[in-house]
Structure formats: structure tokens, C-alpha cells
Protein backbone atom coordinates (compact mmCIF):
# COMPACT_ATOMS: atom_id res chain seq x y z
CA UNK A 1 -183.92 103.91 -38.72
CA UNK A 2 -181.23 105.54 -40.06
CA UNK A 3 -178.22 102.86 -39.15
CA UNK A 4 -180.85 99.99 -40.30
CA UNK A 5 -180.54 101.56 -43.85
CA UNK A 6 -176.81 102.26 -43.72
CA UNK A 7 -177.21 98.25 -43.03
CA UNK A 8 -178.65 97.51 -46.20
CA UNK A 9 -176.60 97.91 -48.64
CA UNK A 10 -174.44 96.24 -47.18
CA UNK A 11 -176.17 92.97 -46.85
CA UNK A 12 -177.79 93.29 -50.24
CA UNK A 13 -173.93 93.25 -51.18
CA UNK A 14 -172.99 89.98 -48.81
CA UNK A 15 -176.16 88.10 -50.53
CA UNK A 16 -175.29 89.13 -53.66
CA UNK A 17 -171.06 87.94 -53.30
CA UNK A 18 -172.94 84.82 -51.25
CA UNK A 19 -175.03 84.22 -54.31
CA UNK A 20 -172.15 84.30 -56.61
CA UNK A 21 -170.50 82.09 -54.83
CA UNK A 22 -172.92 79.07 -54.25
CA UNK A 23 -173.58 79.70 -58.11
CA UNK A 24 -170.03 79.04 -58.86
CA UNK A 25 -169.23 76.10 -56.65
CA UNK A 26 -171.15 73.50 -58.37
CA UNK A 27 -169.77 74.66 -61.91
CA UNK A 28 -166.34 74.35 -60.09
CA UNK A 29 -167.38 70.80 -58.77
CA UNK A 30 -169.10 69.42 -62.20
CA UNK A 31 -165.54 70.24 -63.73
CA UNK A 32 -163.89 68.41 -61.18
CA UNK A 33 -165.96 65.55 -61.94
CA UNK A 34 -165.14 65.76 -65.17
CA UNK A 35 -161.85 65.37 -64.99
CA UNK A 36 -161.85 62.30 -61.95
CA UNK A 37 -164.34 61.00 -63.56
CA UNK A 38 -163.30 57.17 -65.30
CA UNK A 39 -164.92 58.46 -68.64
CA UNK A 40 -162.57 61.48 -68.68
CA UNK A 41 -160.82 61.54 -71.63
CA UNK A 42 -163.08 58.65 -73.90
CA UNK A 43 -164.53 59.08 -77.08
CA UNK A 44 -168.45 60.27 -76.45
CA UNK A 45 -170.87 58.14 -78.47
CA UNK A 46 -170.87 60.25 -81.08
CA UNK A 47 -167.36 60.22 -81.86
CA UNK A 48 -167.28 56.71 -81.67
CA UNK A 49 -170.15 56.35 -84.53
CA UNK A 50 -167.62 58.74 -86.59
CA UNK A 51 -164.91 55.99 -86.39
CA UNK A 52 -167.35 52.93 -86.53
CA UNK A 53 -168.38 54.69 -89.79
CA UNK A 54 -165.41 55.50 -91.01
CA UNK A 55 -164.16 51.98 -90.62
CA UNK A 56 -166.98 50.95 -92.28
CA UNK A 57 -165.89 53.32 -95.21
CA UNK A 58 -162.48 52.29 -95.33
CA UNK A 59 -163.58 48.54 -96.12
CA UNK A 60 -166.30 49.98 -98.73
CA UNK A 61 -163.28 51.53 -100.37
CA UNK A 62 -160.98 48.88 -100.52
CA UNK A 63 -163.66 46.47 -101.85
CA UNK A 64 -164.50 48.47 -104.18
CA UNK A 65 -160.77 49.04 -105.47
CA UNK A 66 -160.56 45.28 -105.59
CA UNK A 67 -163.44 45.47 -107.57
CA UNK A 68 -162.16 47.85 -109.96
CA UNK A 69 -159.05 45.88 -110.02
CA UNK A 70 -161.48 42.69 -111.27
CA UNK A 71 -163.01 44.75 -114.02
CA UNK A 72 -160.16 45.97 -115.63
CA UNK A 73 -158.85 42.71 -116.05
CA UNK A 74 -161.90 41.59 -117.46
CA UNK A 75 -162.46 44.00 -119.37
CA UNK A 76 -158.86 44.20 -120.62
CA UNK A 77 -159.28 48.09 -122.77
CA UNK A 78 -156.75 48.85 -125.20
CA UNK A 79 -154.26 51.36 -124.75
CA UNK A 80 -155.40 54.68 -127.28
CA UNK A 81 -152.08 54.69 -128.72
CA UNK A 82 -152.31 50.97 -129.77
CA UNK A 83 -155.04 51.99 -132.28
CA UNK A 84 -154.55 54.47 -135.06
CA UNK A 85 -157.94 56.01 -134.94
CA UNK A 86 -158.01 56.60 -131.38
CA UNK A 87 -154.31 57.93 -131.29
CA UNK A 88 -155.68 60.71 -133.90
CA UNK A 89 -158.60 61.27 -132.00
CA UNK A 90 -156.74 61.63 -128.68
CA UNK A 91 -154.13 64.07 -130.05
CA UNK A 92 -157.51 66.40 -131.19
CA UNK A 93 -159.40 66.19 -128.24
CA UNK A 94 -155.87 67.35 -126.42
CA UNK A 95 -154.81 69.86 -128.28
CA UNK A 96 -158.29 71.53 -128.35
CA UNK A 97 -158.83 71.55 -124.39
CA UNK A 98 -155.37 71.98 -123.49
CA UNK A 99 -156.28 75.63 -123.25
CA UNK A 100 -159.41 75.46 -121.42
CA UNK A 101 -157.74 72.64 -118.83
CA UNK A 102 -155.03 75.12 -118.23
CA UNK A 103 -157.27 77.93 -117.52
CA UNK A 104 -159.70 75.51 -115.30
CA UNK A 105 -156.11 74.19 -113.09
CA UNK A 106 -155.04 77.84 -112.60
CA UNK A 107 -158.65 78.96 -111.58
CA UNK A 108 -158.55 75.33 -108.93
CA UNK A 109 -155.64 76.17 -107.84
CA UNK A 110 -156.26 79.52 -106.93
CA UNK A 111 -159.85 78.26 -105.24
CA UNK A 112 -158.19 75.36 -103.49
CA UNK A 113 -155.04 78.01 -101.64
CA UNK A 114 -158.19 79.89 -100.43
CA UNK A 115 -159.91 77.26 -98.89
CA UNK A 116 -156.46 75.55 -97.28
CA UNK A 117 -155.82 79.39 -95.63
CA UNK A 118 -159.28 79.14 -94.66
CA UNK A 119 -158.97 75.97 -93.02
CA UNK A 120 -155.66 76.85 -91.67
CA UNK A 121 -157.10 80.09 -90.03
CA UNK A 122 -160.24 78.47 -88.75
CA UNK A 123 -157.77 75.97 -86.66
CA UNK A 124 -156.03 78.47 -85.07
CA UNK A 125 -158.33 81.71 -84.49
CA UNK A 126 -160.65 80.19 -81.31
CA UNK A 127 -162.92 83.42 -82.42
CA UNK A 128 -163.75 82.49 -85.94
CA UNK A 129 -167.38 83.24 -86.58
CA UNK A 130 -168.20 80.21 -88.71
CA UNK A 131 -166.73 78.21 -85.56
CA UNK A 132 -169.95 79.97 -83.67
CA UNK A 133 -172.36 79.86 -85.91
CA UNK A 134 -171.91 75.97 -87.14
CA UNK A 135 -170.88 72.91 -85.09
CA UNK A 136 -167.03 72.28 -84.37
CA UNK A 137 -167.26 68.85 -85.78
CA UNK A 138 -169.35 69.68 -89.04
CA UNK A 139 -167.06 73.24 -89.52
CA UNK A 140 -163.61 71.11 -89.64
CA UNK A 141 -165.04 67.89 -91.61
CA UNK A 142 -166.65 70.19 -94.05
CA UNK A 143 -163.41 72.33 -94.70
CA UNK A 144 -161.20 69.27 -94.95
CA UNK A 145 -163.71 67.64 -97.54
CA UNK A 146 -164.01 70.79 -99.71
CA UNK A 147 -160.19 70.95 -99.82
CA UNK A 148 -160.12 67.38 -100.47
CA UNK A 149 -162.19 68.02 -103.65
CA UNK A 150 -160.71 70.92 -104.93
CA UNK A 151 -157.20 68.62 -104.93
CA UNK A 152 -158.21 65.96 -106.46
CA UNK A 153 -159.75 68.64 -109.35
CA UNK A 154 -156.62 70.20 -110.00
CA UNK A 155 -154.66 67.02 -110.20
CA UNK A 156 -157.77 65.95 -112.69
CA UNK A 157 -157.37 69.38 -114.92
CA UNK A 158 -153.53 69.37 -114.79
CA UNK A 159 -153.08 66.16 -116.15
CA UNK A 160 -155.52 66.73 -119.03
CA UNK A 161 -153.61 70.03 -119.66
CA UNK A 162 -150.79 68.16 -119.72
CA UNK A 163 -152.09 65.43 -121.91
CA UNK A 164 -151.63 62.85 -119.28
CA UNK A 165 -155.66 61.70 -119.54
CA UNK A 166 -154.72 57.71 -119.42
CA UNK A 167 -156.77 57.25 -123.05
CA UNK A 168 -158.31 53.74 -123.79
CA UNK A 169 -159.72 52.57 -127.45
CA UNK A 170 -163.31 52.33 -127.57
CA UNK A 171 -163.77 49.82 -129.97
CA UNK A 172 -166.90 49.98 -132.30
CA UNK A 173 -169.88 47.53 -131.63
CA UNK A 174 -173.17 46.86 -133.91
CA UNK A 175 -175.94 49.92 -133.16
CA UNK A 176 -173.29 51.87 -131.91
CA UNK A 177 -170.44 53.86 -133.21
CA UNK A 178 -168.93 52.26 -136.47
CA UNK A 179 -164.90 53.90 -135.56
CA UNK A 180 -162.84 53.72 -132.83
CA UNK A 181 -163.41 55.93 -130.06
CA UNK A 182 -161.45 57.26 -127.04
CA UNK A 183 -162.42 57.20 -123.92
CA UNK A 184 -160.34 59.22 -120.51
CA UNK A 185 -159.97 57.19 -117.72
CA UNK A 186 -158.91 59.64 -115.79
CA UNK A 187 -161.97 61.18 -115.89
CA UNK A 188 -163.71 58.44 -114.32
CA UNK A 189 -160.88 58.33 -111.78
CA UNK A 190 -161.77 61.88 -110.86
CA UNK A 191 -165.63 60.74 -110.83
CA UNK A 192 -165.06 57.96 -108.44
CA UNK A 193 -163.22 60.08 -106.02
CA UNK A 194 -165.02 63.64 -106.34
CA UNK A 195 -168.57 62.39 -106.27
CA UNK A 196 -168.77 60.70 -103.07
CA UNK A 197 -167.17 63.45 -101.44
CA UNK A 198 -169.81 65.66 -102.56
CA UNK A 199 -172.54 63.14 -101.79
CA UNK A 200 -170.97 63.18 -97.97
CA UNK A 201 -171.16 67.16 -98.15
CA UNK A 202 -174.66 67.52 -99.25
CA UNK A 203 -175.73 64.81 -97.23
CA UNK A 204 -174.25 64.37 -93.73
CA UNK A 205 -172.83 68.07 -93.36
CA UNK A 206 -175.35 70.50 -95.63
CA UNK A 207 -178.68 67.83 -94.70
CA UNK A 208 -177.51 66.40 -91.81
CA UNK A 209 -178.00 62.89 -92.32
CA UNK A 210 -176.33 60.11 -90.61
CA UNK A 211 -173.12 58.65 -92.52
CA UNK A 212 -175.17 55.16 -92.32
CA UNK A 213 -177.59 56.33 -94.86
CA UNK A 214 -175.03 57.77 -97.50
CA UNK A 215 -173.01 54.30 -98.03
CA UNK A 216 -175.63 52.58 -100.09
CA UNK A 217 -176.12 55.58 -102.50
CA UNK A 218 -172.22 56.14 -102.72
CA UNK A 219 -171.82 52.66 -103.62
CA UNK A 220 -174.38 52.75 -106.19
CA UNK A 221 -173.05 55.87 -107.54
CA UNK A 222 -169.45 54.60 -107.82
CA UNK A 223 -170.59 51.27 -109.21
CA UNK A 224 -172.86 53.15 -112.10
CA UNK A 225 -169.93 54.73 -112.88
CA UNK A 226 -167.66 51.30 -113.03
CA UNK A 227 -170.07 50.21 -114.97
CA UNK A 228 -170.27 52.58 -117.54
CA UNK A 229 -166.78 53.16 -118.08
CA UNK A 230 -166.51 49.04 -118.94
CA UNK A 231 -169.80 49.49 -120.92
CA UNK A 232 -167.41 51.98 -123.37
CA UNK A 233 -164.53 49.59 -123.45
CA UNK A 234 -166.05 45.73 -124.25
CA UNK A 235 -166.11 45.16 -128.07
CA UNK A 236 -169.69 43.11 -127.63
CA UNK A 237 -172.86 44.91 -128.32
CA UNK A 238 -175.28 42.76 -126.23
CA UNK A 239 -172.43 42.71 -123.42
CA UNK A 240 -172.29 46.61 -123.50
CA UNK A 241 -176.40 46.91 -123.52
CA UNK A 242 -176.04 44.89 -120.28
CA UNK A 243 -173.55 47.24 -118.87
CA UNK A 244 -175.45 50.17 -119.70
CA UNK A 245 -178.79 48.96 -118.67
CA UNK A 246 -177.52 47.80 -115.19
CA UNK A 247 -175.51 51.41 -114.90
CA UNK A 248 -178.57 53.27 -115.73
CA UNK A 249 -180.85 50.98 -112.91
CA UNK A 250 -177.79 51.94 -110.39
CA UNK A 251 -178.20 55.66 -111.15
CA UNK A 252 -181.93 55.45 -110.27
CA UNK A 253 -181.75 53.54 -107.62
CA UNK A 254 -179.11 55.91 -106.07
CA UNK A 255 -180.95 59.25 -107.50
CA UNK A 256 -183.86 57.68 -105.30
CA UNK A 257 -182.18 57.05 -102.42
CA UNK A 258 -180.63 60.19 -101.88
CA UNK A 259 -184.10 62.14 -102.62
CA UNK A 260 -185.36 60.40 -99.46
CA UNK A 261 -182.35 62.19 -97.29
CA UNK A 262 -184.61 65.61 -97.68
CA UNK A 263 -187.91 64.09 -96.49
């Protein structure tokens, strides 16, 4: 009795290394696989959606460009400093927020050199905790976007701190204002750029939507936008009612859109 249970431990032991063993030999062989396998190495089908998308993207953007290429030559604005009234206005405008754009550049900048270390420590600390808690894919697209956006706002403040807003004449139309105007097209600039990068935050990486259901609303959005800024700029009243009518339908349209990515 007593040498069976000197035996015992010891084959508990063998059974337990034996286990170990046999548990370990097909994780060692699925890795193998991996790696012989013809697949090894190819996009999953997930990654190659992200691509397909972003292709997809890419020609959104450039027709869109073209398009905003299209309207400024129809539209043909006058430069600010062509027209007295807008010059003065300009200069006023400038002068008064060159203060507050300064102070909103500094605070960007500051705000964007976070988020870059952030990013920059996130790519090479295998431990982060936000790399844990959130998906790899989501974590890096997310940081890169929010830089993205915090770029293109300091470029946007500095050059209205440094009076560098691109400033068209808005000309004066019947039922609207009787003087010249000014309008910054740099703002819209920023607009067109900012806002769809936000869209693709809240929806694909804070909602989780599919990129395939943020293109028509980011269209829509940047095309309300187009429209609007060209709605400022023609000297015709019933041309301009057009323009504002079809920018406003846009907006809703979008605004709709993008309430159905929470149902």
C-alpha cells in the first residue's frame, strides 16, 4: 500500500506534463498551418473592405474637387480686395479676431503635440491599455483621424491669425443685404475637410458603422456646404434662393441619414 502511494504522485505528475503536452501540440500545429498555409500573408476580408472603401473614397474626393473646381468657375467670386467695402470690412473682422485666432492656434497646437505623442507611444508600447481595451484597427485609425483634424485646425486658425483667410466680395442681392459683404473661404475649406473626418469618427469608429453607410451623408454634407458658400457669392437673388434652398434640403437629408446610424 505504501509504494502504490509513493506511485501516485508521480503519475498524477506524468498525466499532468502528458496533458500539457497534447494541449500544446495542436496550438504548435495550427501555427504551422498558418504560416504554410497559401493564404499566409493575404489581406483577411476585412482588410480588403478597408481598401475597397477607401478606393471608393479616394474617387468621392477627387470628384468632388472637380466639382468644386466647376463651381468656382461658375460662380466666378470677386476677390475682397477688389471691392472697397469688403476690403474695409475684411481689415475689421481681422484685426478683431486676430487675438482670439492666435490664442485658438496656440491652444491646437498644444492639443494636436499631445495626441501625435500619443499616437507615437501607442505604436511602440505593445502594453498600452487602450490597445487592450479597444480593437487594434479602430485604436490606430481613430488616433490618425483625430490628429488629422487637429492639423488641419491649426493650419485653419493660423492663417486667420495671420490674416491669410482667402476673402471673397459678397455682393448685395434684392431681400438680402443692401452692402457688400465678405465672406472666408478658408473657412469653408476647413469645413470640407474637418467635417467628414468627424462624420467617419462618430460613425464608423465611436458607432461602429460600416464605411459604406457614411459616403452618402459625407457627400451630402460637403455638397450643402458647396452650395452655400456659392449661394453667398452669385449677385442673383432668385439664383441664390435656389442655392440656399437646395443646401438646406442637403443638410436634412444628411442630418437624416446619419440619425439612422444609431438605430
Amino acid at each position: 500500500m505504501a509504494s502504490r502511494e509513493m506511485l501516485k504522485p508521480g503519475r498524477a505528475c506524468w498525466r499532468i506534463r502528458k496533458e500539457n503536452v497534447v494541449a500544446v501540440v495542436p496550438e504548435i500545429e495550427a501555427a504551422s498551418d498558418e504560416r504554410t498555409s497559401p493564404t499566409a500573408g493575404k489581406p483577411s476580408d476585412g482588410a480588403a473592405e478597408m481598401v475597397l472603401y477607401g478606393r471608393n473614397y479616394e474617387l468621392g474626393a477627387v470628384v468632388f474637387f472637380v466639382g468644386c473646381i466647376v463651381t468656382f468657375v461658375l460662380v466666378r467670386p470677386r476677390q475682397c480686395a477688389d471691392v472697397l467695402e469688403c476690403s474695409i470690412a475684411a481689415n475689421e473682422q481681422v484685426w478683431e479676431a486676430h487675438s482670439m485666432h492666435s490664442h485658438i492656434a496656440v491652444g491646437t497646437g498644444a492639443f494636436l503635440t499631445r495626441e501625435v505623442m500619443s499616437f507615437v507611444q501607442s505604436r511602440t508600447d505593445s502594453l498600452d491599455q487602450r490597445l487592450v481595451a479597444f480593437r487594434m484597427p479602430d485604436s490606430k485609425l481613430s488616433e490618425a483621424l483625430m490628429c488629422t483634424l487637429l492639423a488641419v485646425l491649426l493650419v485653419t486658425q493660423t492663417l486667420f491669425a495671420c490674416g491669410m483667410s482667402w476673402p471673397h466680395a459678397v455682393p448685395p442681392a434684392a431681400s438680402f443685404a443692401q452692402t457688400w459683404g465678405v465672406q472666408h473661404t478658408v473657412r469653408y475649406l476647413d469645413w470640407m475637410v474637418s467635417v467628414p473626418l468627424l462624420l467617419v469618427i462618430a460613425g464608423h469608429i465611436a458607432l461602429g458603422r460600416p464605411l459604406s453607410e457614411l459616403r452618402v451623408s459625407i457627400l451630402m454634407t460637403n455638397v450643402c456646404m458647396l452650395l452655400a458658400w456659392a449661394a453667398l457669392l452669385v449677385p442673383d437673388a432668385v439664383t441664390r434662393w435656389i442655392l440656399i434652398i437646395s443646401s438646406f434640403a442637403l443638410y436634412f437629408f444628411a442630418s437624416f441619414d446619419m440619425a439612422m446610424w444609431a438605430r
